[in-house]
PDB file of N, CA and C in Angstrom:
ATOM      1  N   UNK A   1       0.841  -1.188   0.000  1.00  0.00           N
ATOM      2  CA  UNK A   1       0.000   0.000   0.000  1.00  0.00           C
ATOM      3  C   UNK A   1       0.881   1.244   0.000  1.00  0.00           C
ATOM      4  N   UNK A   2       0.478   2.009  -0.528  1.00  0.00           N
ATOM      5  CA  UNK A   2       1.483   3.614  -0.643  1.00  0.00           C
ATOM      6  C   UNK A   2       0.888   4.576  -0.445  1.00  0.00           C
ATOM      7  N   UNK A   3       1.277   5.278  -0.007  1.00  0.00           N
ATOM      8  CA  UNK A   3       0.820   6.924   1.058  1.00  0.00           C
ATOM      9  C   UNK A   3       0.464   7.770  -0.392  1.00  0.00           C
ATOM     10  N   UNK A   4      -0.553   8.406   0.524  1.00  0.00           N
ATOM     11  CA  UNK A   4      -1.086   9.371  -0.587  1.00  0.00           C
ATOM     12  C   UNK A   4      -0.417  10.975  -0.487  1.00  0.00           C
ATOM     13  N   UNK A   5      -0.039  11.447  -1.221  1.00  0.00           N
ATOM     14  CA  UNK A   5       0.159  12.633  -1.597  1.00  0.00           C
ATOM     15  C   UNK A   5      -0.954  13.507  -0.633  1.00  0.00           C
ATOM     16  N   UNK A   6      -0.643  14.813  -0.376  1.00  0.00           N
ATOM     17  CA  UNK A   6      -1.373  15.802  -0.031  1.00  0.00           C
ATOM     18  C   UNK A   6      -2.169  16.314  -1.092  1.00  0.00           C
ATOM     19  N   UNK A   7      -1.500  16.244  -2.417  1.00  0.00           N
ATOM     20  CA  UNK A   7      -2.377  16.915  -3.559  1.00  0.00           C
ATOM     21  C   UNK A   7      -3.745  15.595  -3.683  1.00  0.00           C
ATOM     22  N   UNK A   8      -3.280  14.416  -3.616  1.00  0.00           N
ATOM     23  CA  UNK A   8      -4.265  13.435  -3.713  1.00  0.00           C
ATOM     24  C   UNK A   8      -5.308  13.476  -2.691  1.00  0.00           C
ATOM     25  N   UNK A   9      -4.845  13.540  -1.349  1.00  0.00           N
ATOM     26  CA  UNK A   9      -5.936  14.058  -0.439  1.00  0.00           C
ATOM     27  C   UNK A   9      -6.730  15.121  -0.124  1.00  0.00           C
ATOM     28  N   UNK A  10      -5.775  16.508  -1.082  1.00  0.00           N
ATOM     29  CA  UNK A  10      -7.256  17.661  -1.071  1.00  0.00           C
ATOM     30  C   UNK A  10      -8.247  17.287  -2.369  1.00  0.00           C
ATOM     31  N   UNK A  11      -7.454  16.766  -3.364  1.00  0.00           N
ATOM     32  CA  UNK A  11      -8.582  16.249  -4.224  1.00  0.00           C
ATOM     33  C   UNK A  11      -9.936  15.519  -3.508  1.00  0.00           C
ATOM     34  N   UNK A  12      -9.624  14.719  -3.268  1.00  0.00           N
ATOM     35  CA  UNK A  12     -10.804  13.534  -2.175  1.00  0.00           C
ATOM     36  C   UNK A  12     -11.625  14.421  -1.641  1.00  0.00           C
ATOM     37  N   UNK A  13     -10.716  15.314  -0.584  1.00  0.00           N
ATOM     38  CA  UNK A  13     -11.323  15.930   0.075  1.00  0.00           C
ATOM     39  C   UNK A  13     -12.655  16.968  -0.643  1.00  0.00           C
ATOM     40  N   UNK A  14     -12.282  17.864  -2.174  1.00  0.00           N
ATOM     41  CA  UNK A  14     -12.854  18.131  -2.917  1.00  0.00           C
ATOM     42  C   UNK A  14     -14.530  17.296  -4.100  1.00  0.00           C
ATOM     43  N   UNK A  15     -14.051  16.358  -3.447  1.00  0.00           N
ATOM     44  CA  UNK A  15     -14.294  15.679  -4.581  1.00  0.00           C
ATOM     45  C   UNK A  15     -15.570  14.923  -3.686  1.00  0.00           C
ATOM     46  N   UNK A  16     -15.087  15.019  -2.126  1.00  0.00           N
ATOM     47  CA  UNK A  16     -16.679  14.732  -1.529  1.00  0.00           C
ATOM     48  C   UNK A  16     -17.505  16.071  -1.602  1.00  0.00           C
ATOM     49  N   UNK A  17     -17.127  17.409  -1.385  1.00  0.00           N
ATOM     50  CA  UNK A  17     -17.326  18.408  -1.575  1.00  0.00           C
ATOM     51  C   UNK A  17     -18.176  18.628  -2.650  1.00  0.00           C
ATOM     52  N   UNK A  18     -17.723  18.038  -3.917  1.00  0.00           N
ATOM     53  CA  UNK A  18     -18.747  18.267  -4.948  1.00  0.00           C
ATOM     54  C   UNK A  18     -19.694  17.296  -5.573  1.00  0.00           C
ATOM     55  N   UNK A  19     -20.288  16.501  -4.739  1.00  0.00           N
ATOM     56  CA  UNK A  19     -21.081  16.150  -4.632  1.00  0.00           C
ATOM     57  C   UNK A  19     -22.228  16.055  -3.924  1.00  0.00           C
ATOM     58  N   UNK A  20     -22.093  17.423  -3.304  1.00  0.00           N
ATOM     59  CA  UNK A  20     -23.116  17.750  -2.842  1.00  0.00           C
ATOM     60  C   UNK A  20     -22.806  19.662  -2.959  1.00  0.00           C
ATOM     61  N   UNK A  21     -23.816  20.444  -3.958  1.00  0.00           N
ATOM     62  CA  UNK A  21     -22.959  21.545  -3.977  1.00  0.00           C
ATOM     63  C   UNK A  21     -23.481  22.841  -3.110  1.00  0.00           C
ATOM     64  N   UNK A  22     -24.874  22.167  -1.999  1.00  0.00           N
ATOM     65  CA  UNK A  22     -25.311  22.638  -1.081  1.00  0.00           C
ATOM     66  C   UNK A  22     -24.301  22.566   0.037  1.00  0.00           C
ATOM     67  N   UNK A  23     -23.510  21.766   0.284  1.00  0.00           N
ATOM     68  CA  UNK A  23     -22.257  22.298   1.229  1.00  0.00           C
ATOM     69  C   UNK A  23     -22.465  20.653   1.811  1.00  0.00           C
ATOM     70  N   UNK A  24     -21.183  19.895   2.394  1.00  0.00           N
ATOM     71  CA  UNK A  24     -21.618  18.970   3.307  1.00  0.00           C
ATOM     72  C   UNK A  24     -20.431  19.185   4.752  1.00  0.00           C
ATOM     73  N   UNK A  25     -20.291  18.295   5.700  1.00  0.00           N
ATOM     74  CA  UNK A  25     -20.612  18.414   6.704  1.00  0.00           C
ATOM     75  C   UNK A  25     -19.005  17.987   7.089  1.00  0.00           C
ATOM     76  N   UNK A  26     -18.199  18.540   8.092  1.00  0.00           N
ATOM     77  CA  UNK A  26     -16.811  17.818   8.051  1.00  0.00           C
ATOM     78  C   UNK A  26     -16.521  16.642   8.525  1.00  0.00           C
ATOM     79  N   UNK A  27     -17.779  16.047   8.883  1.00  0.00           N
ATOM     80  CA  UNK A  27     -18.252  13.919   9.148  1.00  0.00           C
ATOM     81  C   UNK A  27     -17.477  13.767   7.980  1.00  0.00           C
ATOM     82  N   UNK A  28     -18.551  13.561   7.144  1.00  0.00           N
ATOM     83  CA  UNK A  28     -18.455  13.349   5.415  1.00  0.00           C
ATOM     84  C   UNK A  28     -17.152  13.841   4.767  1.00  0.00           C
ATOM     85  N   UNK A  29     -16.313  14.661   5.060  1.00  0.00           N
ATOM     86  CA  UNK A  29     -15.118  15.058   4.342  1.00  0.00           C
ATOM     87  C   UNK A  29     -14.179  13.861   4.801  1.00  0.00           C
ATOM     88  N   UNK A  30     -14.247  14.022   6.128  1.00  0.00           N
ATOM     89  CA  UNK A  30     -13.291  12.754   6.984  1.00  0.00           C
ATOM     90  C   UNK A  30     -13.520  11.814   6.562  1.00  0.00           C
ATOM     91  N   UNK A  31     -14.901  11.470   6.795  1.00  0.00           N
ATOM     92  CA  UNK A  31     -14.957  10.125   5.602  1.00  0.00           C
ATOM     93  C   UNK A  31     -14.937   9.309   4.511  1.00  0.00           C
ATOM     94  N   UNK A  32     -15.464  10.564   4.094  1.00  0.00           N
ATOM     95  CA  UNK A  32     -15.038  10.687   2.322  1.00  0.00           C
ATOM     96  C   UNK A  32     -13.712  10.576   2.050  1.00  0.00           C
ATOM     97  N   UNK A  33     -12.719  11.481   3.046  1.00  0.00           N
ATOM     98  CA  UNK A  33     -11.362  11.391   2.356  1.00  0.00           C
ATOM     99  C   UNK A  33     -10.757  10.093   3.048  1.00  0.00           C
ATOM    100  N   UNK A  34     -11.458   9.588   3.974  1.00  0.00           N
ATOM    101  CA  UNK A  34     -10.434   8.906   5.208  1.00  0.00           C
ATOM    102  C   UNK A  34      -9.174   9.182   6.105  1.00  0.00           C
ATOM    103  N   UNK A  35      -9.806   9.853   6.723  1.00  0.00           N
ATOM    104  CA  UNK A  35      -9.150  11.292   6.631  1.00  0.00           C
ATOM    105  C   UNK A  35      -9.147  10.929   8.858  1.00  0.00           C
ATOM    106  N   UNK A  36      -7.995  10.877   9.689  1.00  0.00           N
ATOM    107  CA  UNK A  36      -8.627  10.700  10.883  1.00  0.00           C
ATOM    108  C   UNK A  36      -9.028  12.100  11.370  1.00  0.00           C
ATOM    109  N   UNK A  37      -9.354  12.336  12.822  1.00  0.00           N
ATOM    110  CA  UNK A  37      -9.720  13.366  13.000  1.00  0.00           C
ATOM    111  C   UNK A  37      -8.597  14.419  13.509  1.00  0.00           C
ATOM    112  N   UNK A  38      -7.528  13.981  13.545  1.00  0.00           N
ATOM    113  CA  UNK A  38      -6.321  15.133  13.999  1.00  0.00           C
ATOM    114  C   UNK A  38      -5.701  15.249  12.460  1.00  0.00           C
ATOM    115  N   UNK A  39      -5.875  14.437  11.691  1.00  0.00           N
ATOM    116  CA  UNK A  39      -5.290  15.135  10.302  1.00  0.00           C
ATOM    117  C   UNK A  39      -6.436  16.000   9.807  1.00  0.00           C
ATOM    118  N   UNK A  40      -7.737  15.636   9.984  1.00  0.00           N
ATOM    119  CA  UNK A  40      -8.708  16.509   8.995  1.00  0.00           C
ATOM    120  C   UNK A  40      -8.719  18.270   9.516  1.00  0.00           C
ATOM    121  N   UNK A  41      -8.261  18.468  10.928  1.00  0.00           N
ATOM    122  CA  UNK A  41      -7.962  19.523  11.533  1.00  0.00           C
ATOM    123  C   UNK A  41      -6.895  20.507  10.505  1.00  0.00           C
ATOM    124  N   UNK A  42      -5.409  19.647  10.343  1.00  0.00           N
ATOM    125  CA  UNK A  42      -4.710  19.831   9.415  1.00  0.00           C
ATOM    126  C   UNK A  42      -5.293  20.577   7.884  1.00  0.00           C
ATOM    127  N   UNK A  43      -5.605  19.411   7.257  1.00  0.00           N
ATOM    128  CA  UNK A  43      -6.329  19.276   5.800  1.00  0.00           C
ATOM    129  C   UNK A  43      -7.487  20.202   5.882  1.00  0.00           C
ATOM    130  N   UNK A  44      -8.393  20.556   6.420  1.00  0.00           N
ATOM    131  CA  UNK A  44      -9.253  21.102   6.764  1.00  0.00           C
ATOM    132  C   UNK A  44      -8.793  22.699   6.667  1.00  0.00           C
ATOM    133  N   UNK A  45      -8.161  23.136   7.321  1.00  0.00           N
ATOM    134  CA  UNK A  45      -7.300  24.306   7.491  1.00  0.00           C
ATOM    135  C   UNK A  45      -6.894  24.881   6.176  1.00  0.00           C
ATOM    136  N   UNK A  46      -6.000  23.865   5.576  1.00  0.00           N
ATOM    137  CA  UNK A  46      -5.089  23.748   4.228  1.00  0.00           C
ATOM    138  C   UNK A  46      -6.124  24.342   3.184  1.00  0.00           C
ATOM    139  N   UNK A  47      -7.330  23.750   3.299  1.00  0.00           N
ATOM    140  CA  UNK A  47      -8.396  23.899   2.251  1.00  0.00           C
ATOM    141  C   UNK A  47      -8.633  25.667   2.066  1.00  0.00           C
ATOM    142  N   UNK A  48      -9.376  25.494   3.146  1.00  0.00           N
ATOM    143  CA  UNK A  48      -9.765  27.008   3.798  1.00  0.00           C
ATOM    144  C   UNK A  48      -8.824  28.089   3.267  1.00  0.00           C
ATOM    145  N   UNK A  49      -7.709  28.019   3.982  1.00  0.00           N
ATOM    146  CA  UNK A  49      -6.208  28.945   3.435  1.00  0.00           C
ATOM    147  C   UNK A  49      -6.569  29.067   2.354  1.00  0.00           C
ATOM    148  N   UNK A  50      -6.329  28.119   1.403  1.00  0.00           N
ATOM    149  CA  UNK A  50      -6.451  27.882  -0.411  1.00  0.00           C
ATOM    150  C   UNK A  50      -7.414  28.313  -0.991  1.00  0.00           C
ATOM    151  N   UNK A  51      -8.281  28.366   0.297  1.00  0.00           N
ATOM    152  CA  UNK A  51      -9.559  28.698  -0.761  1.00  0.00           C
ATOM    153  C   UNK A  51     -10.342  28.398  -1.804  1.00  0.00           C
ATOM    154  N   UNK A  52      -9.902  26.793  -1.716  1.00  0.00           N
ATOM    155  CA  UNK A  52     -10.735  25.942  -2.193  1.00  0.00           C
ATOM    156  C   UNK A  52     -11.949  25.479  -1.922  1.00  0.00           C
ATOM    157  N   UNK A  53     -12.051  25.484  -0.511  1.00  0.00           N
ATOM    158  CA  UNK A  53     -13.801  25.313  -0.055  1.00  0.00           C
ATOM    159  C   UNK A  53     -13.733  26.475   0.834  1.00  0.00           C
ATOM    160  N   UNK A  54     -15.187  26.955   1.087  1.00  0.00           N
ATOM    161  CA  UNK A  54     -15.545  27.728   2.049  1.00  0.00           C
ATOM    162  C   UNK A  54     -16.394  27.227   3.185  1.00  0.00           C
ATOM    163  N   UNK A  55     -16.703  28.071   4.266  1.00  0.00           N
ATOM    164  CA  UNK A  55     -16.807  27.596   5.530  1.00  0.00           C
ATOM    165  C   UNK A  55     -17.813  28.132   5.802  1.00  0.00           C
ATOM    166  N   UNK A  56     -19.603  27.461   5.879  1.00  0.00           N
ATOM    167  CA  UNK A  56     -20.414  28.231   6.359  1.00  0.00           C
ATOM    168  C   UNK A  56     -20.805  27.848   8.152  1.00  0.00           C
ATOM    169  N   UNK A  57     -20.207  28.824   8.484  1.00  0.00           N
ATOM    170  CA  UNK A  57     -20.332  28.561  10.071  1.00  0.00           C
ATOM    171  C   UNK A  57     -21.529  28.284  10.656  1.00  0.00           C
ATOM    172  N   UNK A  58     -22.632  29.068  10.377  1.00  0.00           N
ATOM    173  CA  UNK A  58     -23.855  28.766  10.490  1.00  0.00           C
ATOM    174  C   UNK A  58     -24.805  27.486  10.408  1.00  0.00           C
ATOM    175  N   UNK A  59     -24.472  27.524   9.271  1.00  0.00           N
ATOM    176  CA  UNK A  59     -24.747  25.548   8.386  1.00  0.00           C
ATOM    177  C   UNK A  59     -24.050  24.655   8.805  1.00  0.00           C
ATOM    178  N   UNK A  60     -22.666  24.757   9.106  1.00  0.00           N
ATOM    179  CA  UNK A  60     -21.546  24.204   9.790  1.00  0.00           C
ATOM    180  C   UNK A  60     -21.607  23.412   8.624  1.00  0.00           C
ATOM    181  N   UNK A  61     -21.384  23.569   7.399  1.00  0.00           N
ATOM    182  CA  UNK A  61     -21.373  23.099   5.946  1.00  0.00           C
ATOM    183  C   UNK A  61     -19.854  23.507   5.079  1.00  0.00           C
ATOM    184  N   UNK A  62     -19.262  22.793   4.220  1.00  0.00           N
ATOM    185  CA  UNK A  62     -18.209  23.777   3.598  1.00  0.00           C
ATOM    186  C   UNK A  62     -18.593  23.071   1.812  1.00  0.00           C
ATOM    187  N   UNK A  63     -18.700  23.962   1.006  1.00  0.00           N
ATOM    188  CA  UNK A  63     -18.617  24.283  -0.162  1.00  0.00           C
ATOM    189  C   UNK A  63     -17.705  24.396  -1.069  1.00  0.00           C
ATOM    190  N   UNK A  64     -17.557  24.335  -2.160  1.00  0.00           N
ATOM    191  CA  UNK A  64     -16.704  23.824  -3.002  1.00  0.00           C
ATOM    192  C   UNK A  64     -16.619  25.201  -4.016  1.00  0.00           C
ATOM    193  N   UNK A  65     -15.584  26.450  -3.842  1.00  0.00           N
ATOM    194  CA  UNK A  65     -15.695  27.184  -4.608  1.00  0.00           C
ATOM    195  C   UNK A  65     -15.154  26.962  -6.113  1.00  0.00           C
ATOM    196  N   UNK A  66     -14.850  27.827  -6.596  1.00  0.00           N
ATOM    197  CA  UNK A  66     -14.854  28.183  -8.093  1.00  0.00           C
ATOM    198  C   UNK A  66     -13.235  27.643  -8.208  1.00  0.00           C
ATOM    199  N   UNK A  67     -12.721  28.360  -7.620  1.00  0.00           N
ATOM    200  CA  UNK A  67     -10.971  27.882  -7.080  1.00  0.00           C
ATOM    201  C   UNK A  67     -10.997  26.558  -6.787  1.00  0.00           C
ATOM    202  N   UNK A  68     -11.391  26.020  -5.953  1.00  0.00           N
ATOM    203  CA  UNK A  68     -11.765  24.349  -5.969  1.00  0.00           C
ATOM    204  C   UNK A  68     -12.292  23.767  -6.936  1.00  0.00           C
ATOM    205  N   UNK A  69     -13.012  24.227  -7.787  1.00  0.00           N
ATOM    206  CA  UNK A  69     -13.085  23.482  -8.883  1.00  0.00           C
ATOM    207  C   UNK A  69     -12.023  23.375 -10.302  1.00  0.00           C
ATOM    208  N   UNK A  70     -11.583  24.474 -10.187  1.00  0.00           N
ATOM    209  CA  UNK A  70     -10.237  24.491 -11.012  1.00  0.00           C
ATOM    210  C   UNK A  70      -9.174  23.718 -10.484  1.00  0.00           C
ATOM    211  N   UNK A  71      -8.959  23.812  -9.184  1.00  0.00           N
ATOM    212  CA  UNK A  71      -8.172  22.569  -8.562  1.00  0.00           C
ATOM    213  C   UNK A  71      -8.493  21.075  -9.336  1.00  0.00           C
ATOM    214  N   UNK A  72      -9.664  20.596  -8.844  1.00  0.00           N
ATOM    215  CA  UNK A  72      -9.921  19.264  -9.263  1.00  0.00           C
ATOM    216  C   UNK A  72      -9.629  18.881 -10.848  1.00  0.00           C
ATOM    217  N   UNK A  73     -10.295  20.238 -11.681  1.00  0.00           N
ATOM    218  CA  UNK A  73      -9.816  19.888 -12.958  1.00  0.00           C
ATOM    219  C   UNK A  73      -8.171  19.585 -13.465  1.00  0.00           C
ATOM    220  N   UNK A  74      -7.406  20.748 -12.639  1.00  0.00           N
ATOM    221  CA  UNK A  74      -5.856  20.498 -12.944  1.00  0.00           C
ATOM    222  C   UNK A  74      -5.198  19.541 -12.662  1.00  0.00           C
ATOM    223  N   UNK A  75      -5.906  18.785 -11.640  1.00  0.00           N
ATOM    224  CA  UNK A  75      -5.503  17.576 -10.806  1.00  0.00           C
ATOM    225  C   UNK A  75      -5.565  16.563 -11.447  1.00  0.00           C
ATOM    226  N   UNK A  76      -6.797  16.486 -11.638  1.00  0.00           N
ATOM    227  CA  UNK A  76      -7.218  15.461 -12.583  1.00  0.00           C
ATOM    228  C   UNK A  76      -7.002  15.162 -14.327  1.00  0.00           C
ATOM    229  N   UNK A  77      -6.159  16.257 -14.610  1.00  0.00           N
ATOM    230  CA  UNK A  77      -5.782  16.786 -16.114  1.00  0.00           C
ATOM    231  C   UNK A  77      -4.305  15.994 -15.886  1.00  0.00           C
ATOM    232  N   UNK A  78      -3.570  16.645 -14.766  1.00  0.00           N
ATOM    233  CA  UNK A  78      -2.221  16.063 -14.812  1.00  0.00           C
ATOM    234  C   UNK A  78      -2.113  14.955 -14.183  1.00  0.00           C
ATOM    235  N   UNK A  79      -3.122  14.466 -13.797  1.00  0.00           N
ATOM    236  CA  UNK A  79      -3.173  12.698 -13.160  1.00  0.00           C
ATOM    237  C   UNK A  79      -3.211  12.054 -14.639  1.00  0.00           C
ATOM    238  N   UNK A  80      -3.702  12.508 -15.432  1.00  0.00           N
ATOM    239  CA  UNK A  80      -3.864  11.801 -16.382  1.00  0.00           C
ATOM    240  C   UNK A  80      -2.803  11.042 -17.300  1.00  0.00           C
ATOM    241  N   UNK A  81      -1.519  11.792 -16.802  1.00  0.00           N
ATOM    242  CA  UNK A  81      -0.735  11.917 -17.392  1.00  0.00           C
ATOM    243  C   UNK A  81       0.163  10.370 -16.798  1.00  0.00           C
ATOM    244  N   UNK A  82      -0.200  10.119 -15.463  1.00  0.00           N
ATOM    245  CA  UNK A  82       0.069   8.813 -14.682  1.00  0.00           C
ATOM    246  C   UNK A  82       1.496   9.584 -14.052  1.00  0.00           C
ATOM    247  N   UNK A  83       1.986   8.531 -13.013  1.00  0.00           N
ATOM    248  CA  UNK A  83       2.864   8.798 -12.571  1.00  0.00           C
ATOM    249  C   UNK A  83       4.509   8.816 -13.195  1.00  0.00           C
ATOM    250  N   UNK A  84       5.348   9.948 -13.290  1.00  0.00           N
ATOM    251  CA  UNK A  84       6.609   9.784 -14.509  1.00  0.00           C
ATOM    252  C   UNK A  84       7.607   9.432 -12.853  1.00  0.00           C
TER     253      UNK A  84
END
């Protein structure tokens, strides 16, 4: 088994994110990414900074902005490419 990249885990992390584009819940990110709960603190953070998802405090929901979606596409553009 081999460790995932950080770029591979904000993807995931994204990628539960957009599938739901009403916002989901940071259960579901953790789980989605598999993610434990002292790294998702980490990763969680990372996102935010980046500004890849946003944070509705209220909803206690996070969303998948516009910037996050250009993420996933680039990610997934140069994954394509496989590992050199």
């Amino acid at each position: 088994m081999r460790y995932r990249t950080r770029a591979e885990i904000v993807s995931q992390m994204l990628q539960v994110a957009k599938q739901d584009l009403s916002g989901v819940s940071k259960t579901k990110i953790i789980y989605g990414a598999s993610l434990s709960f002292f790294q998702s603190k980490e990763y969680i953070q990372l996102v935010l900074d980046r500004q890849l998802l946003e944070h509705d405090r209220e909803r206690r929901r996070y969303t998948l902005t516009q910037k996050g979606i250009e993420y996933l596409e680039l990610f997934e553009h140069t994954r394509a490419f496989g590992d050199i």
